[in-house]
N, C-alpha and C. Protein backbone atom coordinates (compact mmCIF):
# COMPACT_ATOMS: atom_id res chain seq x y z
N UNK A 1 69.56 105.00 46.05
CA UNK A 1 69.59 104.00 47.06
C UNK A 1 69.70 104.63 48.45
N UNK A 2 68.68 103.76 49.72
CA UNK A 2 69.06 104.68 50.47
C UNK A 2 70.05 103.48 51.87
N UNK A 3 70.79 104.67 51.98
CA UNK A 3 71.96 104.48 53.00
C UNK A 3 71.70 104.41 54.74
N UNK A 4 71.85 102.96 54.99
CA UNK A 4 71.38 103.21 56.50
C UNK A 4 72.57 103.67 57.03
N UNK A 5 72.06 104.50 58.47
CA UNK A 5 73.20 105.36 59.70
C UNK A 5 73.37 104.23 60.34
N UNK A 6 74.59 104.21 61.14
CA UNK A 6 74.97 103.55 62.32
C UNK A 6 76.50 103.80 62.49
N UNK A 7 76.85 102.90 63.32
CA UNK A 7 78.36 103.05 63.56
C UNK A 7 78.99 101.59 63.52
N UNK A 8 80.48 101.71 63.37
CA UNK A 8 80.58 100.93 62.41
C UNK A 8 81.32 99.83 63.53
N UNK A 9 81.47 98.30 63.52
CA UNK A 9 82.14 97.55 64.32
C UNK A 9 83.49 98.77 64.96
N UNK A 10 84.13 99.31 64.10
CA UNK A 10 85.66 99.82 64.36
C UNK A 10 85.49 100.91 65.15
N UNK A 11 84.49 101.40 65.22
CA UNK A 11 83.84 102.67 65.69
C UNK A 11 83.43 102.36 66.97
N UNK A 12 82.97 101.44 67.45
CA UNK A 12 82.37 101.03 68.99
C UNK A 12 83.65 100.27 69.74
N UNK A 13 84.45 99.48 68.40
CA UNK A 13 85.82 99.14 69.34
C UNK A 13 86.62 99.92 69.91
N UNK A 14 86.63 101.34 69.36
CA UNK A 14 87.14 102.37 69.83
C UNK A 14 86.84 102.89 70.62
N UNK A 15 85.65 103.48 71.09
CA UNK A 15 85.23 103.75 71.74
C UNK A 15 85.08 102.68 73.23
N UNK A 16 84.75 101.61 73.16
CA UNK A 16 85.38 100.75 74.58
C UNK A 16 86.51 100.69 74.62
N UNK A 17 87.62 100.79 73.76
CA UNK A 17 88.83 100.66 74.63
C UNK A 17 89.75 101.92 75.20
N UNK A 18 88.44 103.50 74.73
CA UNK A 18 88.81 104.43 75.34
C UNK A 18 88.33 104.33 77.18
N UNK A 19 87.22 103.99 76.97
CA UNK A 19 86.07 103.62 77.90
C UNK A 19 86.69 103.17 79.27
N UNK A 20 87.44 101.57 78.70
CA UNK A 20 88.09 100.66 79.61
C UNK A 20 89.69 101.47 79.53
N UNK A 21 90.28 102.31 79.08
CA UNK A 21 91.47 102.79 79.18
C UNK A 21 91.02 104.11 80.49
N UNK A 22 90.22 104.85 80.42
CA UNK A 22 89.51 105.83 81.24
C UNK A 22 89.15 104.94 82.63
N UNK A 23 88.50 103.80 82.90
CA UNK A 23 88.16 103.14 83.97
C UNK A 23 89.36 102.67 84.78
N UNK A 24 90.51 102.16 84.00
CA UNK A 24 91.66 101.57 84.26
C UNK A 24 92.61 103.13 85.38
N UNK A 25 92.79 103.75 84.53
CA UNK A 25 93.33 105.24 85.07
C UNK A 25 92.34 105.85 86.47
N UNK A 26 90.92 106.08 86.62
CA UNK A 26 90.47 106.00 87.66
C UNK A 26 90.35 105.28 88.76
N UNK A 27 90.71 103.80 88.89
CA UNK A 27 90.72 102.99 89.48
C UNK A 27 92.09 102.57 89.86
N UNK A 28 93.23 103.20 89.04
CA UNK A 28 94.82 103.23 90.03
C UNK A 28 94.98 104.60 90.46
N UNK A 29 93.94 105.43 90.08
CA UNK A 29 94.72 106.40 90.82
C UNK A 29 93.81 106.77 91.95
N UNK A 30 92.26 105.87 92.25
CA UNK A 30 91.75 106.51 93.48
C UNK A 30 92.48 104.91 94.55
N UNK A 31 92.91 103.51 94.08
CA UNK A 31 93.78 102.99 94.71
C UNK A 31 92.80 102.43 95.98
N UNK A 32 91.71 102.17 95.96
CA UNK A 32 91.31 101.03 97.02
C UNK A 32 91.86 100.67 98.30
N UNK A 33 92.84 99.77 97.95
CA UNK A 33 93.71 99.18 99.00
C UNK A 33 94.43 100.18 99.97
N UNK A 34 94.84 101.24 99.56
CA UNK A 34 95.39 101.83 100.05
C UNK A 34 94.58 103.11 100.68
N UNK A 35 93.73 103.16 100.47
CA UNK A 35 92.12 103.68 100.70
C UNK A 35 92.02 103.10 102.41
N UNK A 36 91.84 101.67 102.63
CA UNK A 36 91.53 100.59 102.87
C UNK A 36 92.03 100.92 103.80
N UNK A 37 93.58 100.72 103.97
CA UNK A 37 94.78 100.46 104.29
C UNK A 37 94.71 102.00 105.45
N UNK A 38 94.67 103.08 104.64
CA UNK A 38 94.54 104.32 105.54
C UNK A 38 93.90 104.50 106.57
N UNK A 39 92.55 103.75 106.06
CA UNK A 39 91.02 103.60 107.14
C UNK A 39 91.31 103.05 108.55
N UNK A 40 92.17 101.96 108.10
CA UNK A 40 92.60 101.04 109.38
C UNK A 40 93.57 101.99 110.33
N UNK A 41 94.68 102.45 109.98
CA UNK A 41 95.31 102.85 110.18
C UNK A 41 94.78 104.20 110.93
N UNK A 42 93.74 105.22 110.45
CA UNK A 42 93.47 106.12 111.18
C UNK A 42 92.44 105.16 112.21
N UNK A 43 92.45 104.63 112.26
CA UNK A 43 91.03 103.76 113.39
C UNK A 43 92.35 103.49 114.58
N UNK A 44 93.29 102.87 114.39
CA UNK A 44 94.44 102.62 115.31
C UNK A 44 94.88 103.59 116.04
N UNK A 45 94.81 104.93 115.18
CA UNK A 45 95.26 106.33 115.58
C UNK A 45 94.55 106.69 116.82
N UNK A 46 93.12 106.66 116.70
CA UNK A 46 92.29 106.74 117.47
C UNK A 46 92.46 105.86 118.62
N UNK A 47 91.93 104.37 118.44
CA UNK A 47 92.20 103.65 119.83
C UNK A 47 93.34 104.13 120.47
N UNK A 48 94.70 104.45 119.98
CA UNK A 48 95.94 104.75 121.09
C UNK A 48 95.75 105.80 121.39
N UNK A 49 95.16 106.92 120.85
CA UNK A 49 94.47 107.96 121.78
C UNK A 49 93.62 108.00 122.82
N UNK A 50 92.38 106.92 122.58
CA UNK A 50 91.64 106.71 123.43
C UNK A 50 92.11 105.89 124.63
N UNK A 51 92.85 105.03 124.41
CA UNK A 51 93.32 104.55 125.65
C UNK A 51 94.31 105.14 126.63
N UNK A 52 95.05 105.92 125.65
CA UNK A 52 96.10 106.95 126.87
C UNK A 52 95.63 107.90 127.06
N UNK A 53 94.53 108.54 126.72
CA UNK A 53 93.44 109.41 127.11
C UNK A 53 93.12 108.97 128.37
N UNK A 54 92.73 107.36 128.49
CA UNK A 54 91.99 106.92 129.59
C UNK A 54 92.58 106.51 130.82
N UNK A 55 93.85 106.05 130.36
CA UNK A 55 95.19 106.26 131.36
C UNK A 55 95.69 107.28 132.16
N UNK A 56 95.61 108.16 130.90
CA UNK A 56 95.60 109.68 131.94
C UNK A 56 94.49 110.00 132.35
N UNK A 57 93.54 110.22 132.46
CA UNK A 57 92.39 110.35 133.43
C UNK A 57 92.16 109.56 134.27
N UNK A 58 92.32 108.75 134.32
CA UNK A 58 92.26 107.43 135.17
C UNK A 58 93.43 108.04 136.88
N UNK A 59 94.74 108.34 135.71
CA UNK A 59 95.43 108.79 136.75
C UNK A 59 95.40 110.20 137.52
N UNK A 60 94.66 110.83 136.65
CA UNK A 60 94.47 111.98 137.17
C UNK A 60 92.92 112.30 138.23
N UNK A 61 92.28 111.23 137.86
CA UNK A 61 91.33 110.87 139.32
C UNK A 61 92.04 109.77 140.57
N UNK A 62 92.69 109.66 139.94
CA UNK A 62 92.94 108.78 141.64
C UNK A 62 94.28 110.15 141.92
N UNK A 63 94.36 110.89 142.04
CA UNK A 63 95.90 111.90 142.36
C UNK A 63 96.83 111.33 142.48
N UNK A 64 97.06 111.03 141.00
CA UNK A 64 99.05 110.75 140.63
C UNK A 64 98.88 109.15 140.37
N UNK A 65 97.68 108.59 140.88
CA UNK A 65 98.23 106.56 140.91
C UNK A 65 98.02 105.99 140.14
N UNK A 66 98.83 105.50 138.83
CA UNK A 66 98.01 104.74 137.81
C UNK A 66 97.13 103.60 137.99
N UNK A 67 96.60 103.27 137.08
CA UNK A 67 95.61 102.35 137.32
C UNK A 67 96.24 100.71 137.47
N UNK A 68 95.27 100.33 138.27
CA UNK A 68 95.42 98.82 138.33
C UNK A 68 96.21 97.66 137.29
N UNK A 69 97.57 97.83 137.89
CA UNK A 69 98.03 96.62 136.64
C UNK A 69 98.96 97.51 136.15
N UNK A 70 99.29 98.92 135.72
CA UNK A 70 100.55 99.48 135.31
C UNK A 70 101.26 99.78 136.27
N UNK A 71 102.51 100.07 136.22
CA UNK A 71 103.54 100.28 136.83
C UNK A 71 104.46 101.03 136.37
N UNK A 72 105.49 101.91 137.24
CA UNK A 72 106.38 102.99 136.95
C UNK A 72 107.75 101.41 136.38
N UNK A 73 108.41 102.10 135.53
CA UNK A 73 109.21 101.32 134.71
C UNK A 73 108.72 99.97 134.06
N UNK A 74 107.47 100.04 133.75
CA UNK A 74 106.71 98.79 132.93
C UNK A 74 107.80 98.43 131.93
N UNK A 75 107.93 97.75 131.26
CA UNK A 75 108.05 97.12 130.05
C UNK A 75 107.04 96.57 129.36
N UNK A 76 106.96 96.96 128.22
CA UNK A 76 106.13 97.46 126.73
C UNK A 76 105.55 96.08 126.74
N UNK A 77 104.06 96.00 127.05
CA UNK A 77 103.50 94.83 127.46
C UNK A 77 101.82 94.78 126.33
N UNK A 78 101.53 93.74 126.15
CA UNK A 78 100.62 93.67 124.88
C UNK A 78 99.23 94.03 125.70
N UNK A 79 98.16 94.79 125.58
CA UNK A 79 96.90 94.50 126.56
C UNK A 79 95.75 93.68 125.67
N UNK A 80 95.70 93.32 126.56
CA UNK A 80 94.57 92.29 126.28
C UNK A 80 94.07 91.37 127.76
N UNK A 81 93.25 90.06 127.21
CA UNK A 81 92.48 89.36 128.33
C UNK A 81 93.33 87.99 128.46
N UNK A 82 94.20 88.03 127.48
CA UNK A 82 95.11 86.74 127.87
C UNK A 82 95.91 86.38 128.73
N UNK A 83 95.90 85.11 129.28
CA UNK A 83 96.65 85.10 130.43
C UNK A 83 98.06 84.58 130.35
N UNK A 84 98.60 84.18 128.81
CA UNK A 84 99.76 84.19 128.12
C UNK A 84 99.78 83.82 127.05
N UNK A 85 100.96 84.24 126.16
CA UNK A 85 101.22 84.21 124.93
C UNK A 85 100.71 85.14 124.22
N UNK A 86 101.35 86.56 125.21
CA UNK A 86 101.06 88.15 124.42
C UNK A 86 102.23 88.73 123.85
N UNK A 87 103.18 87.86 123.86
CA UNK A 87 105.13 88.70 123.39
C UNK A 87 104.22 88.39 122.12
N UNK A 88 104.59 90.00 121.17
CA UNK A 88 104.34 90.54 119.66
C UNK A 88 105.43 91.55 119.04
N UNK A 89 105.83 91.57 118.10
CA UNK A 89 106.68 91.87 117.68
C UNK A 89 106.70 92.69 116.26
N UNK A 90 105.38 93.05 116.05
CA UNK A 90 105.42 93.60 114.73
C UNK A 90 104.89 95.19 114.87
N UNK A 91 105.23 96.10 113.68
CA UNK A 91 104.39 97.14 113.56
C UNK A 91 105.10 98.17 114.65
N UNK A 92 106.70 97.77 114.84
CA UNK A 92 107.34 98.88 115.70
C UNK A 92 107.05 98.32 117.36
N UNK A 93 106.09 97.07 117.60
CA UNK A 93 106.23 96.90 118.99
C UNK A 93 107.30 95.74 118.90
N UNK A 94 107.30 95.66 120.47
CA UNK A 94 108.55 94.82 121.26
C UNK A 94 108.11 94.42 122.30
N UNK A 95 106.78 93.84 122.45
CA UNK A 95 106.83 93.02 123.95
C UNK A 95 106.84 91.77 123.75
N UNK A 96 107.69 91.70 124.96
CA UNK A 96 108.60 90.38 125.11
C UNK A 96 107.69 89.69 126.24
N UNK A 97 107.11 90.53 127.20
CA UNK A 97 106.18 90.19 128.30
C UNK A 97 105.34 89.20 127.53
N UNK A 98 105.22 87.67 128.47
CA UNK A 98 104.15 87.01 128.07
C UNK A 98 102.97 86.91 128.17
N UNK A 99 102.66 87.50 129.46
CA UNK A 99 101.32 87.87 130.02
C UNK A 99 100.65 89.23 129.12
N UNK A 100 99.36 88.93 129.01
CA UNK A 100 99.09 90.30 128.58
C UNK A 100 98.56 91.54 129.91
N UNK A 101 98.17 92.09 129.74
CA UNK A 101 97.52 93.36 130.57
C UNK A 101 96.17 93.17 130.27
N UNK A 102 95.76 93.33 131.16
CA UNK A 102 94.24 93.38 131.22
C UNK A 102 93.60 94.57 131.80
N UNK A 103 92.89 95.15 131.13
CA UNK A 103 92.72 97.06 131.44
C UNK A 103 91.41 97.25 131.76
N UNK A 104 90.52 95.77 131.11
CA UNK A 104 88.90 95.97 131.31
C UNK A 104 88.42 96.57 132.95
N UNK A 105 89.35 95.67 133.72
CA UNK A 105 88.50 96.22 135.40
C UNK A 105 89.14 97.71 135.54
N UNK A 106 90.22 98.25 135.12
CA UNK A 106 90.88 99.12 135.59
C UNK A 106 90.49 100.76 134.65
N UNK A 107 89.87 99.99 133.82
CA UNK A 107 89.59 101.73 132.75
C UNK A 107 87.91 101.60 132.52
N UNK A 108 87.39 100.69 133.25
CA UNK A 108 85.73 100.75 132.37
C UNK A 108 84.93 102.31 132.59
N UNK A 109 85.36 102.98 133.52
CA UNK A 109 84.55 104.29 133.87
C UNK A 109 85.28 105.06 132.78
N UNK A 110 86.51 104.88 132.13
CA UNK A 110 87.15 105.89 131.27
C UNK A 110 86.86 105.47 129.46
N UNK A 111 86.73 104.44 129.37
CA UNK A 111 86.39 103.32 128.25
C UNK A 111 85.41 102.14 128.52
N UNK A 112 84.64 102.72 127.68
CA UNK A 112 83.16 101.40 127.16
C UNK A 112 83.94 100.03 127.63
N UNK A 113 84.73 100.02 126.22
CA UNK A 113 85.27 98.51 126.23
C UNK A 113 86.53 99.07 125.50
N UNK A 114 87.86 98.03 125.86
CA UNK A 114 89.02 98.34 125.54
C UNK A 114 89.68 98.20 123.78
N UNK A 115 89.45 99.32 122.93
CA UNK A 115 89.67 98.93 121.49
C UNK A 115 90.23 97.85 121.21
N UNK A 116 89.65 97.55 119.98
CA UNK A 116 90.43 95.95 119.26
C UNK A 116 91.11 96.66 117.83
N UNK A 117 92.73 96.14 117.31
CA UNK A 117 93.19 96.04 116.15
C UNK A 117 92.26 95.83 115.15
N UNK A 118 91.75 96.59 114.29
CA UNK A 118 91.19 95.99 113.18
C UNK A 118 91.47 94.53 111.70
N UNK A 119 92.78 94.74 112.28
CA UNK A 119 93.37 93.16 111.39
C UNK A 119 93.47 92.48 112.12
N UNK A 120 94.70 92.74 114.03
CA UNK A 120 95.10 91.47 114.04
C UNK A 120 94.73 91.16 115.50
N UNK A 121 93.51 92.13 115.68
CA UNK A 121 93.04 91.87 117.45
C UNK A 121 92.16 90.92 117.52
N UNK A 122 92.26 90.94 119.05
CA UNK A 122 90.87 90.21 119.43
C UNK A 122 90.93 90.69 121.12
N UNK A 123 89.83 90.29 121.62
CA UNK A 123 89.61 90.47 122.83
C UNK A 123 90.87 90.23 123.76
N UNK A 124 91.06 88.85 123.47
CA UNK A 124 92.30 88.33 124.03
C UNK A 124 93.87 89.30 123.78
N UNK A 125 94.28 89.34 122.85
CA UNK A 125 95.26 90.10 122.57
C UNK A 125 94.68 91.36 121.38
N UNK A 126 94.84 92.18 121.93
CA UNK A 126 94.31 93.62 121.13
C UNK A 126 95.05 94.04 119.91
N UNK A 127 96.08 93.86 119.95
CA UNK A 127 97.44 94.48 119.16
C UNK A 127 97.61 95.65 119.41
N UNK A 128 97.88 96.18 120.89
CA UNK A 128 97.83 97.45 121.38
C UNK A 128 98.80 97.25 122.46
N UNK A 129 99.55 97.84 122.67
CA UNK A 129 101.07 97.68 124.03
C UNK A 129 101.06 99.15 124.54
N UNK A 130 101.36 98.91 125.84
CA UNK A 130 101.39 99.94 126.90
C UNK A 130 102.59 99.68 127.72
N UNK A 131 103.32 101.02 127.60
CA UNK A 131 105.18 101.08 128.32
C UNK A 131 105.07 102.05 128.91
N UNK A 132 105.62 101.86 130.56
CA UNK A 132 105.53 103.31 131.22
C UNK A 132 107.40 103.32 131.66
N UNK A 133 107.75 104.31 131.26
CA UNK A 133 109.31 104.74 131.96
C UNK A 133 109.23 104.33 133.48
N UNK A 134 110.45 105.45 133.48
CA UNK A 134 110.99 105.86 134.95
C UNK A 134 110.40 106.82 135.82
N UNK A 135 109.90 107.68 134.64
CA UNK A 135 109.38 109.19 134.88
C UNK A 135 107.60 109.10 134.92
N UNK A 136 107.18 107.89 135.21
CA UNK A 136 105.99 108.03 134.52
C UNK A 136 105.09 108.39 133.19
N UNK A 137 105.98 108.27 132.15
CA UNK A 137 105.54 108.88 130.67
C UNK A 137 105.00 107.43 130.31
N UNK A 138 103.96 107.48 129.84
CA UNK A 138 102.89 105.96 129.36
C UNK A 138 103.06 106.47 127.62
N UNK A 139 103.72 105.31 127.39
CA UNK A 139 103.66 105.38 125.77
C UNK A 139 102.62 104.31 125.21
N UNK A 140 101.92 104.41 124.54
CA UNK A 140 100.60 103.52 124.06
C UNK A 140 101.14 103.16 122.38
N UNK A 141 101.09 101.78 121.79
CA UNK A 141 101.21 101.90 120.46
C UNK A 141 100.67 100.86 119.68
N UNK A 142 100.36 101.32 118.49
CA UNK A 142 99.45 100.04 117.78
C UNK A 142 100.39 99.32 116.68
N UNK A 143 100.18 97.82 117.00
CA UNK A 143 100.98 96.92 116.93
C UNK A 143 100.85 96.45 114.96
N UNK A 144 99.78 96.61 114.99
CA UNK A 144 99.53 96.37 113.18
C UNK A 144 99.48 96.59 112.58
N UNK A 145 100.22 98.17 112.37
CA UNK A 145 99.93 99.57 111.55
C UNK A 145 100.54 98.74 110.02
N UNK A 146 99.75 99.16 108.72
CA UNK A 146 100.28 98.99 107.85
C UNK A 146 100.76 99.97 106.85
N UNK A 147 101.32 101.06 107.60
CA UNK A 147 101.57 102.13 106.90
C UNK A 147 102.84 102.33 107.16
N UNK A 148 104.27 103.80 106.87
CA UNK A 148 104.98 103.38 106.56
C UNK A 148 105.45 103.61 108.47
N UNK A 149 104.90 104.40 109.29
CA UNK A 149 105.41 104.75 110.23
C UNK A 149 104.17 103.87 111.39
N UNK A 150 105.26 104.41 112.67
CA UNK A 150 104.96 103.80 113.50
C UNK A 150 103.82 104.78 114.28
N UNK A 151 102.36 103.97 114.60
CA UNK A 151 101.29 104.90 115.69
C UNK A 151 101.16 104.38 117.01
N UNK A 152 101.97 105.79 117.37
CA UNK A 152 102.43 105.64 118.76
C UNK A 152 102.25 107.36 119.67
N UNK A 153 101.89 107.29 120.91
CA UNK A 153 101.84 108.54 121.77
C UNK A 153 102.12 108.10 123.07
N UNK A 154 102.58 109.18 123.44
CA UNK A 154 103.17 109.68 124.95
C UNK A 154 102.61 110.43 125.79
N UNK A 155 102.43 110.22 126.72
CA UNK A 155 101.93 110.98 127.65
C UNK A 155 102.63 111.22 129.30
């Protein structure tokens, strides 16, 4: 008699639930979200560079004067195009200021256009705050970070 080959129901069940046990393990350990999550987060890194980049150049072409709209002892103020209801409070910021800052007339030769939060900006409010001391040190920081620390620089 002759004997047909194949494999057997128990034999292919096995084999998918090695299959789907192997897919399961690649897919928590390359982690998406947090993939995701990083992307944003280095993009934030960047805009607060780029804008206190542009702050300081800004100030360092006019000799010593910051630009239009900051001030020596600022308080930590949200920038954006709104003309109130910029106090934000998350992601390590603290402005309490209602007005936002508006940077478009004052940085366009240093910046295209003024970065937006990737979650929680918009034109109007950026999710980006700008604090200058006593001493003139401009601290820049992004308001929506979802990581465990705060992105923030000094200058």
């Amino acid at each position: 008699m002759r004997r047909l080959r194949g494999f057997t129901l128990i034999e292919l069940l096995v084999v998918i639930v090695i299959l789907a046990a192997l897919a399961v393990i690649v897919f928590v350990a390359l982690n998406p979200l947090k993939r995701t999550q990083d992307a944003r987060d280095a993009r934030r890194a960047t805009d607060v560079a780029s804008i206190l980049t542009a702050i300081h150049i800004s100030t360092v072409d006019s000799k010593g004067s910051l630009p239009t709209g900051l001030s020596t002892g600022m308080a930590e103020t949200q920038i954006g195009t709104a003309g109130s209801g910029c106090a934000i409070s998350s992601g390590g910021c603290n402005a309490s200021v209602a007005a936002c800052l508006d940077l478009t007339s004052a940085l366009p030769k240093y910046l295209k256009s003024i970065p937006i939060d990737p979650s929680i900006g918009s034109a109007d409010k950026t999710g980006y705050t700008v604090a200058i001391d006593s001493n003139n040190i401009v601290t820049v920081r992004a308001c929506g970070t979802e990581g465990s620390t705060n992105i923030l620089q000094s200058r």
